[in-house]
PDB file of N, CA and C in Angstrom:
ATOM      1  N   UNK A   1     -34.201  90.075  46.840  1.00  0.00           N
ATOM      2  CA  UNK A   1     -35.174  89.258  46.221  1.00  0.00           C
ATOM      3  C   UNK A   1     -35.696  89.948  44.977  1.00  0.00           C
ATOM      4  N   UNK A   2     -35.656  89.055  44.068  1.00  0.00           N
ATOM      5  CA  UNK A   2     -36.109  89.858  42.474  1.00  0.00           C
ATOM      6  C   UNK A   2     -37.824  89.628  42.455  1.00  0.00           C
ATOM      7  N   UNK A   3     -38.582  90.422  42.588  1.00  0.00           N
ATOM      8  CA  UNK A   3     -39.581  90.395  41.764  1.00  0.00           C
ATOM      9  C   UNK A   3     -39.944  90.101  40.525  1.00  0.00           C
ATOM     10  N   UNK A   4     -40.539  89.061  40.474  1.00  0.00           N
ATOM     11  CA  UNK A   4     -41.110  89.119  39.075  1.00  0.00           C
ATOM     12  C   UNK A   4     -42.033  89.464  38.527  1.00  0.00           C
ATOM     13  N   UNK A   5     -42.045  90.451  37.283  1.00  0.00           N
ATOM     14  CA  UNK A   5     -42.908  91.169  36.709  1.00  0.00           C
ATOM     15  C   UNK A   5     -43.677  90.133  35.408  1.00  0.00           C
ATOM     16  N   UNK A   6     -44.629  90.300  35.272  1.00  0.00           N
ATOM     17  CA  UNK A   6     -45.070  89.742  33.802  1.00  0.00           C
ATOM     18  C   UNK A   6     -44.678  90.551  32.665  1.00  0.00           C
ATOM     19  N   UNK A   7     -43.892  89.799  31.882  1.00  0.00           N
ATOM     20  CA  UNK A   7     -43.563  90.438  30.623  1.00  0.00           C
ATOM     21  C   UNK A   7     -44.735  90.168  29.529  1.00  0.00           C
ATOM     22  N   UNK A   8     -44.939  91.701  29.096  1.00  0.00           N
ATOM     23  CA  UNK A   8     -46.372  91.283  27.768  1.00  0.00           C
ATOM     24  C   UNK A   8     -45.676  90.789  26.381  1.00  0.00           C
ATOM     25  N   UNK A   9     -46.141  89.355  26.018  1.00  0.00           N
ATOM     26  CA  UNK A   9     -45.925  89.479  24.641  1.00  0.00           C
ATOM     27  C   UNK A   9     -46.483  90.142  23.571  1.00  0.00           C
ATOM     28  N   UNK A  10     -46.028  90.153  22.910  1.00  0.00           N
ATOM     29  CA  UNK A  10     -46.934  90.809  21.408  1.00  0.00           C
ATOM     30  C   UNK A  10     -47.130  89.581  20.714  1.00  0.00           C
ATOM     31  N   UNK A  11     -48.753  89.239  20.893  1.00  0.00           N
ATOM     32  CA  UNK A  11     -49.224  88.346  19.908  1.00  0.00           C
ATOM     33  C   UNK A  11     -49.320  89.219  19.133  1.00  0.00           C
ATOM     34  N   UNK A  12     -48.878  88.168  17.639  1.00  0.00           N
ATOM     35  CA  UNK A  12     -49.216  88.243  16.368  1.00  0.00           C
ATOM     36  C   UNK A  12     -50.232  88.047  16.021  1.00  0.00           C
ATOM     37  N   UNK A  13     -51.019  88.540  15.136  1.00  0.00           N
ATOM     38  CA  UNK A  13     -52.499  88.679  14.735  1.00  0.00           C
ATOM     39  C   UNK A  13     -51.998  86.585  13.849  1.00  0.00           C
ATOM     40  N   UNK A  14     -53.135  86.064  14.690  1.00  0.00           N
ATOM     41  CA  UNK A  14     -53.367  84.445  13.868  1.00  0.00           C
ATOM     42  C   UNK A  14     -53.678  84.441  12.328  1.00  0.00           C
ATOM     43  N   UNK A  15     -53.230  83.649  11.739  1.00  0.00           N
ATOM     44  CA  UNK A  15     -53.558  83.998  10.351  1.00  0.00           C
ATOM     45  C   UNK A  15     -54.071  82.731  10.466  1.00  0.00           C
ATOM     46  N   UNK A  16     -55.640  82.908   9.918  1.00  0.00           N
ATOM     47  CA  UNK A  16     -56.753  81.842   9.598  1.00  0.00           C
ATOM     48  C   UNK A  16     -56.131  81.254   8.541  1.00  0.00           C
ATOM     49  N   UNK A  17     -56.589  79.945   8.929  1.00  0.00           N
ATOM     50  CA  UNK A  17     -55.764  78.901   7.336  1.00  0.00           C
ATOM     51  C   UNK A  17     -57.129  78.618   7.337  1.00  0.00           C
ATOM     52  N   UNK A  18     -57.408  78.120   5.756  1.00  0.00           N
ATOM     53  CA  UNK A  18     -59.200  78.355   5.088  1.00  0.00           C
ATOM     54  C   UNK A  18     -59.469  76.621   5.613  1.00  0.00           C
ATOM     55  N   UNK A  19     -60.746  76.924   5.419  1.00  0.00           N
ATOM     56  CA  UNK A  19     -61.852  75.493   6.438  1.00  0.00           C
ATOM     57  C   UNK A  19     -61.042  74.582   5.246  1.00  0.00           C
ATOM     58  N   UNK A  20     -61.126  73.229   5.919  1.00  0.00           N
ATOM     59  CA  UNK A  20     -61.008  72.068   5.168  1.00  0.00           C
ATOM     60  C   UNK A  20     -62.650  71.360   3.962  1.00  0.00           C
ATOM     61  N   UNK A  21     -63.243  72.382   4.633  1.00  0.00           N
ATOM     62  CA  UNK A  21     -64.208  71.974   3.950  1.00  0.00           C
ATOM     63  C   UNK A  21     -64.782  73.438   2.374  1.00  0.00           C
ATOM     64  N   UNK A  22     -63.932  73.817   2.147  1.00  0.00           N
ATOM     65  CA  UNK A  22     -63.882  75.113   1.115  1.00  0.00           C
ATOM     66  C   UNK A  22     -63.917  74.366   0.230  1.00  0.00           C
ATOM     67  N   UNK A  23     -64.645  75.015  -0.834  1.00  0.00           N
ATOM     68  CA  UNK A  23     -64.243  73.917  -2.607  1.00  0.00           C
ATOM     69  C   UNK A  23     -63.113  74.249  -2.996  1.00  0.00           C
ATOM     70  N   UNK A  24     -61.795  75.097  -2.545  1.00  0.00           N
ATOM     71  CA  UNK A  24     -61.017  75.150  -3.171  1.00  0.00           C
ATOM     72  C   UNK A  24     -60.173  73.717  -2.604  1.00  0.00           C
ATOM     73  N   UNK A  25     -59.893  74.093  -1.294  1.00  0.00           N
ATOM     74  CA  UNK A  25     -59.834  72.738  -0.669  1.00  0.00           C
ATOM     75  C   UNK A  25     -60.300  71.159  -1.190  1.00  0.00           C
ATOM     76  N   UNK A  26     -61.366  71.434  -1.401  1.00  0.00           N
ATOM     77  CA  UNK A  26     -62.126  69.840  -2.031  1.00  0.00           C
ATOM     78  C   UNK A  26     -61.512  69.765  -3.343  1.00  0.00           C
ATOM     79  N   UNK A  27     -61.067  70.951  -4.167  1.00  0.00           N
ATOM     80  CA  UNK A  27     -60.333  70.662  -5.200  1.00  0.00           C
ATOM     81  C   UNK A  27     -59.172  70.134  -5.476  1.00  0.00           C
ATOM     82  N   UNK A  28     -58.218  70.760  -4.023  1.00  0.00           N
ATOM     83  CA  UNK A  28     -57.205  70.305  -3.978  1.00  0.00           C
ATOM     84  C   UNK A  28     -56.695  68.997  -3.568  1.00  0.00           C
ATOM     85  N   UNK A  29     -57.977  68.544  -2.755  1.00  0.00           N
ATOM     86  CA  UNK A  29     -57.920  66.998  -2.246  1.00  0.00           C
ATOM     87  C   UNK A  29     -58.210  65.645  -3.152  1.00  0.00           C
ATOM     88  N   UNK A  30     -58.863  66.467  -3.886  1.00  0.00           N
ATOM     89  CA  UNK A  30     -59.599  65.360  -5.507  1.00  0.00           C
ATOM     90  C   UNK A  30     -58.590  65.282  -6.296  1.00  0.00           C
ATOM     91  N   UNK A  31     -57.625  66.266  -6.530  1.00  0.00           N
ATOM     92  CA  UNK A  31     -56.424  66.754  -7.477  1.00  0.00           C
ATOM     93  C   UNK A  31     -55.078  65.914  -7.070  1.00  0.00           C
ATOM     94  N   UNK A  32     -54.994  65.355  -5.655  1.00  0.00           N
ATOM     95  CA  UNK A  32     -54.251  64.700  -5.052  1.00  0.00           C
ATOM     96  C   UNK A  32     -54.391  63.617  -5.200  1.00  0.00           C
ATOM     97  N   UNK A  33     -55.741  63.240  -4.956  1.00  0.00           N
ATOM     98  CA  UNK A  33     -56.185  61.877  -5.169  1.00  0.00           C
ATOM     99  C   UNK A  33     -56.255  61.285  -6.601  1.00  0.00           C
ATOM    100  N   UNK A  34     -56.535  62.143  -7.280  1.00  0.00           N
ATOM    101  CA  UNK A  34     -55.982  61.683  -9.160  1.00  0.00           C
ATOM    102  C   UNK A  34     -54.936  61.114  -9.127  1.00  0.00           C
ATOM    103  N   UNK A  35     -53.524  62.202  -8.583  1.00  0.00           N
ATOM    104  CA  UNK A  35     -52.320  61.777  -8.694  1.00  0.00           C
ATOM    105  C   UNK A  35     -51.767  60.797  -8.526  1.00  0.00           C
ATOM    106  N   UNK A  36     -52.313  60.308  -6.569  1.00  0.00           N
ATOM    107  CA  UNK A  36     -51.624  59.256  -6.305  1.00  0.00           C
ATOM    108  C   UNK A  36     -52.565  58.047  -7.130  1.00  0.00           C
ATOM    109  N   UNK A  37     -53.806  57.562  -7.736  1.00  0.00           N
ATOM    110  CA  UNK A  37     -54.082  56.501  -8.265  1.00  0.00           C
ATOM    111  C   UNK A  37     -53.261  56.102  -9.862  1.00  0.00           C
ATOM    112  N   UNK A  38     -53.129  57.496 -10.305  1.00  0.00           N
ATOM    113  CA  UNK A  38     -52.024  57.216 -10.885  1.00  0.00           C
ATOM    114  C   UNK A  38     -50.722  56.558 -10.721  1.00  0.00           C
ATOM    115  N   UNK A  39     -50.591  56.593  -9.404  1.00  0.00           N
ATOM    116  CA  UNK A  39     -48.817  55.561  -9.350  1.00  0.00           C
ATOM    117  C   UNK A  39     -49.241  54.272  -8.650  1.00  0.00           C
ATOM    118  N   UNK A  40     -50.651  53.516  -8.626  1.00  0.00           N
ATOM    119  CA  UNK A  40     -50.525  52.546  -8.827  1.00  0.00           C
ATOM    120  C   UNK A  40     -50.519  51.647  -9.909  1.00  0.00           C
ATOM    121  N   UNK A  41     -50.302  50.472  -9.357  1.00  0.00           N
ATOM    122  CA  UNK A  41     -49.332  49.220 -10.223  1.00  0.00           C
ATOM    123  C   UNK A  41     -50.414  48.074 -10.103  1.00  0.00           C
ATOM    124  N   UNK A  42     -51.258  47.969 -11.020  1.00  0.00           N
ATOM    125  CA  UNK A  42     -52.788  47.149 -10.970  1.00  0.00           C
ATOM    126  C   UNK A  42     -52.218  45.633 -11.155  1.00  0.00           C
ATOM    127  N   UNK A  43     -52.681  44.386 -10.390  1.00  0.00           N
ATOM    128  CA  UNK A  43     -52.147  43.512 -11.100  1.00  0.00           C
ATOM    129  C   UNK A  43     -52.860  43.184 -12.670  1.00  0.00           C
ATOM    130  N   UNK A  44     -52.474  41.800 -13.193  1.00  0.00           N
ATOM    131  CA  UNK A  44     -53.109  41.419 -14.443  1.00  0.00           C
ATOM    132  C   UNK A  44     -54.001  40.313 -14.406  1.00  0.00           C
ATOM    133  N   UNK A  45     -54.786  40.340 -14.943  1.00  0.00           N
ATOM    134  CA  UNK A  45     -55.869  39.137 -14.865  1.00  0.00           C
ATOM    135  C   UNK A  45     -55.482  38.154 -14.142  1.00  0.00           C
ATOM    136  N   UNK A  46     -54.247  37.982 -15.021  1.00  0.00           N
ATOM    137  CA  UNK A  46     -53.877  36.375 -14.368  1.00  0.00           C
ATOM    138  C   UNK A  46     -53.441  35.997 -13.423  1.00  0.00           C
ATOM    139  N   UNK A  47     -52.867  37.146 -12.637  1.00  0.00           N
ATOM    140  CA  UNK A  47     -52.552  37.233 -11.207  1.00  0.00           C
ATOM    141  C   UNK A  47     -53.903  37.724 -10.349  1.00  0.00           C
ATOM    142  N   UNK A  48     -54.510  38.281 -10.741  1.00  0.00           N
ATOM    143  CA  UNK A  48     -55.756  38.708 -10.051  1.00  0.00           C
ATOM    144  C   UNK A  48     -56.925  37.314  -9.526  1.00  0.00           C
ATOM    145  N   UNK A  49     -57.013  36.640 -11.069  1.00  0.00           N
ATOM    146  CA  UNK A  49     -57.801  34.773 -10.672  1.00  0.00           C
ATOM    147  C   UNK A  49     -56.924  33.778  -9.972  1.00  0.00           C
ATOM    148  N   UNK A  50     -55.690  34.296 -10.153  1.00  0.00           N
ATOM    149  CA  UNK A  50     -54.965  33.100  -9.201  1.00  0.00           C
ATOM    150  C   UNK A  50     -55.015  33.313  -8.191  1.00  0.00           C
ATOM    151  N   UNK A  51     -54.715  34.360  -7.413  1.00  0.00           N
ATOM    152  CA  UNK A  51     -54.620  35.370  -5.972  1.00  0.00           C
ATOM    153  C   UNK A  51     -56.106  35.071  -5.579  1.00  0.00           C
ATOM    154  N   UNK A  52     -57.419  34.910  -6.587  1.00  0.00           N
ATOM    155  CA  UNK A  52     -58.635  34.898  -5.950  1.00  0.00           C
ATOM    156  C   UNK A  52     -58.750  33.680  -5.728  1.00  0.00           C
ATOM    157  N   UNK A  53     -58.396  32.759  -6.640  1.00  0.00           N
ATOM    158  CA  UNK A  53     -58.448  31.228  -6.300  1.00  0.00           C
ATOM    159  C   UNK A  53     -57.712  30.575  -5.191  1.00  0.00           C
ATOM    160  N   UNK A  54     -56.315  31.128  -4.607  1.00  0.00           N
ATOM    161  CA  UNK A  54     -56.228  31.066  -3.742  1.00  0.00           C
ATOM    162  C   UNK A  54     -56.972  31.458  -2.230  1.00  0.00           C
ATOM    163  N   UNK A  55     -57.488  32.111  -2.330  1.00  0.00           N
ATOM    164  CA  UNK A  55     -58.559  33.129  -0.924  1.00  0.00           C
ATOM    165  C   UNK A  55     -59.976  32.140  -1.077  1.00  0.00           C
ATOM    166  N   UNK A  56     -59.888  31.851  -2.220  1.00  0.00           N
ATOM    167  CA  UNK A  56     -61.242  30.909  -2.417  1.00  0.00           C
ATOM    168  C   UNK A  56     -60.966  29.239  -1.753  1.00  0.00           C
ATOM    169  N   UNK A  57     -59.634  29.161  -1.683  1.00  0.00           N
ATOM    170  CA  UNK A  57     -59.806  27.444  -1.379  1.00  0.00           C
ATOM    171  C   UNK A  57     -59.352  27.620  -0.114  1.00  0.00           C
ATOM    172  N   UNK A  58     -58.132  28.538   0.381  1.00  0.00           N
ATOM    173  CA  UNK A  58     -57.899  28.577   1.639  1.00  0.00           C
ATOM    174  C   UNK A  58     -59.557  28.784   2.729  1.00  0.00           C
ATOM    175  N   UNK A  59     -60.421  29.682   2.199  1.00  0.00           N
ATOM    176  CA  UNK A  59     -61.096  29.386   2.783  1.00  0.00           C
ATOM    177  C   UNK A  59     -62.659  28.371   3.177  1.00  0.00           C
ATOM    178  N   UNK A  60     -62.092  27.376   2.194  1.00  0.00           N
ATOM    179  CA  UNK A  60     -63.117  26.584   2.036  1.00  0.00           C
ATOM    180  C   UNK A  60     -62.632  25.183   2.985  1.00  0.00           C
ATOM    181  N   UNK A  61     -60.971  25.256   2.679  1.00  0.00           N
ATOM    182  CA  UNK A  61     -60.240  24.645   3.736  1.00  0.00           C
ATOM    183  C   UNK A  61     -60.240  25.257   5.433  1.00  0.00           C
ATOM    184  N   UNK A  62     -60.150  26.078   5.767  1.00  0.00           N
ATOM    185  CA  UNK A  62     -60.420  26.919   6.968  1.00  0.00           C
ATOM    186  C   UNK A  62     -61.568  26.684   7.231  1.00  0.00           C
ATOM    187  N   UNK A  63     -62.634  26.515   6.769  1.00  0.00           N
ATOM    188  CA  UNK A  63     -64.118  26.523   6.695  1.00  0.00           C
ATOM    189  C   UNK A  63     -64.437  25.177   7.167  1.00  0.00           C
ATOM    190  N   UNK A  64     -63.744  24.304   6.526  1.00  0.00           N
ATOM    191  CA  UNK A  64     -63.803  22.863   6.678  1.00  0.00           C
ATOM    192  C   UNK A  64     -63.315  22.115   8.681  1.00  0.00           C
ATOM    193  N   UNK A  65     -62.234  22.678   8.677  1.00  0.00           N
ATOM    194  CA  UNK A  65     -61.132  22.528   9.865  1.00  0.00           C
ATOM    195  C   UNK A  65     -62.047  22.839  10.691  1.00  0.00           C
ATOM    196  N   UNK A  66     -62.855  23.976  10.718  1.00  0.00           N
ATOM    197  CA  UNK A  66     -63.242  24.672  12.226  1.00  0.00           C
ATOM    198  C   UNK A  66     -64.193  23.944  11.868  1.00  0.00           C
ATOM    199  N   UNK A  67     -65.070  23.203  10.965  1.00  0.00           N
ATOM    200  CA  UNK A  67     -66.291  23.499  11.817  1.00  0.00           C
ATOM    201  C   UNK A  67     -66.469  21.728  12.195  1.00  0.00           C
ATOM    202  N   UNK A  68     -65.332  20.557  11.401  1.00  0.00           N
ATOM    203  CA  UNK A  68     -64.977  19.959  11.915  1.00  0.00           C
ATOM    204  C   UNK A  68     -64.665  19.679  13.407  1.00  0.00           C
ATOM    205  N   UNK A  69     -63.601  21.033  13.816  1.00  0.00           N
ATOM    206  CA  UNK A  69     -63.482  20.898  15.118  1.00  0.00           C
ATOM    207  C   UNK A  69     -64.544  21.131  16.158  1.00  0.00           C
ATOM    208  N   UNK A  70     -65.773  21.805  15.936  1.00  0.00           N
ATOM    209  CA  UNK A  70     -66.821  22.821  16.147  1.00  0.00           C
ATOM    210  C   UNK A  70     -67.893  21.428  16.172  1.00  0.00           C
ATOM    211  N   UNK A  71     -67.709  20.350  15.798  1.00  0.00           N
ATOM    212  CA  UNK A  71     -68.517  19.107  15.639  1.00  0.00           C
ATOM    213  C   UNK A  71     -68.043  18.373  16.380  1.00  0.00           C
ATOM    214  N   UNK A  72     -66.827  17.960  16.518  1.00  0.00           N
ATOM    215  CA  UNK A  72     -66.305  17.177  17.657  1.00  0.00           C
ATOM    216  C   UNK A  72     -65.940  17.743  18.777  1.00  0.00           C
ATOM    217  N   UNK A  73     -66.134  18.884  18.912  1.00  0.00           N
ATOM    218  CA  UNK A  73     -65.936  19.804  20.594  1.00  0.00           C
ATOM    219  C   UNK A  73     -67.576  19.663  20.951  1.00  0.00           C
ATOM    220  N   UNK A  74     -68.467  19.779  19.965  1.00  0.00           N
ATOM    221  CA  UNK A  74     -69.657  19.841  20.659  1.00  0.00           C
ATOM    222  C   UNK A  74     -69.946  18.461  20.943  1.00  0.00           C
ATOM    223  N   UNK A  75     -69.757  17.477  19.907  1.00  0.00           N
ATOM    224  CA  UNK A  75     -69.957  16.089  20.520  1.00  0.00           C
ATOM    225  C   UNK A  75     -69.411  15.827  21.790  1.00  0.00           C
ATOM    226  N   UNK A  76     -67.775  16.238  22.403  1.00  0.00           N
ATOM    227  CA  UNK A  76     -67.678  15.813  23.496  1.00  0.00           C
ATOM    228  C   UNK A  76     -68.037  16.442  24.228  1.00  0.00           C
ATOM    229  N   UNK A  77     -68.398  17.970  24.425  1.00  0.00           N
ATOM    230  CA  UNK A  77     -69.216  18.577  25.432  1.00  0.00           C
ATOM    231  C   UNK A  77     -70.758  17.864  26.035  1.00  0.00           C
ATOM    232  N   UNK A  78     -71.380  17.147  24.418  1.00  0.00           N
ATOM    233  CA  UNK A  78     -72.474  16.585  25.019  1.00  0.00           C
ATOM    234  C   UNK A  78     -72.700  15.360  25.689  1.00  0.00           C
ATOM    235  N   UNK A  79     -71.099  15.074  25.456  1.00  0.00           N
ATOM    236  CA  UNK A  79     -71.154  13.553  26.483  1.00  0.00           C
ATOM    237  C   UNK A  79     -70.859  13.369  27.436  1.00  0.00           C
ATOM    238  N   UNK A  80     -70.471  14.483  27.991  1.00  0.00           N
ATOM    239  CA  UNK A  80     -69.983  15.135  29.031  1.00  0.00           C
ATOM    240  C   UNK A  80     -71.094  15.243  30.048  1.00  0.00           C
ATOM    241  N   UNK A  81     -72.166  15.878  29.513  1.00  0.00           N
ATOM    242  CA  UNK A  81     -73.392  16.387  29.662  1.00  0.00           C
ATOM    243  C   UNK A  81     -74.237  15.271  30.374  1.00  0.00           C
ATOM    244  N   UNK A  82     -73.844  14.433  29.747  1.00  0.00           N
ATOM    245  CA  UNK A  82     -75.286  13.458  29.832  1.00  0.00           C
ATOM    246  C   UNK A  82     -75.286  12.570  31.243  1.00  0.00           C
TER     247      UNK A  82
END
């Protein structure tokens, strides 16, 4: 029967990586964040009022539907009721 012994490792001394919150750090995160707003691709006006005019009627239509339905569900709930 083999005994087993504990073998000691040799930890390596941890090498601290610096706080996330260091200003060199905050520099490097601001410096990143420059970069990537740089590679966006902005639309142009005219896609920007059309895209809004769309979000604007879809939800005036959506707006309309529910509360339509939200009027005639409560009407028949209350006749229900009575």
């Amino acid at each position: 029967m083999a005994t087993s012994s504990k073998i000691k490792k040799n930890n390596p001394v941890k090498s601290e990586k610096p706080s996330s919150f260091s200003p060199a750090q905050i520099k490097k995160f601001i410096e990143e964040v420059k970069v990537e707003f740089l590679k966006i691709v902005w639309p142009d006006k005219k896609m920007t009022l059309g895209l809004t005019g769309v979000v604007v009627v879809l939800t005036i239509v959506i707006s309309i539907y529910l509360g339509s339905v939200d009027l005639l569900l409560g009407k028949l709930v209350a006749s229900f009721l009575r």
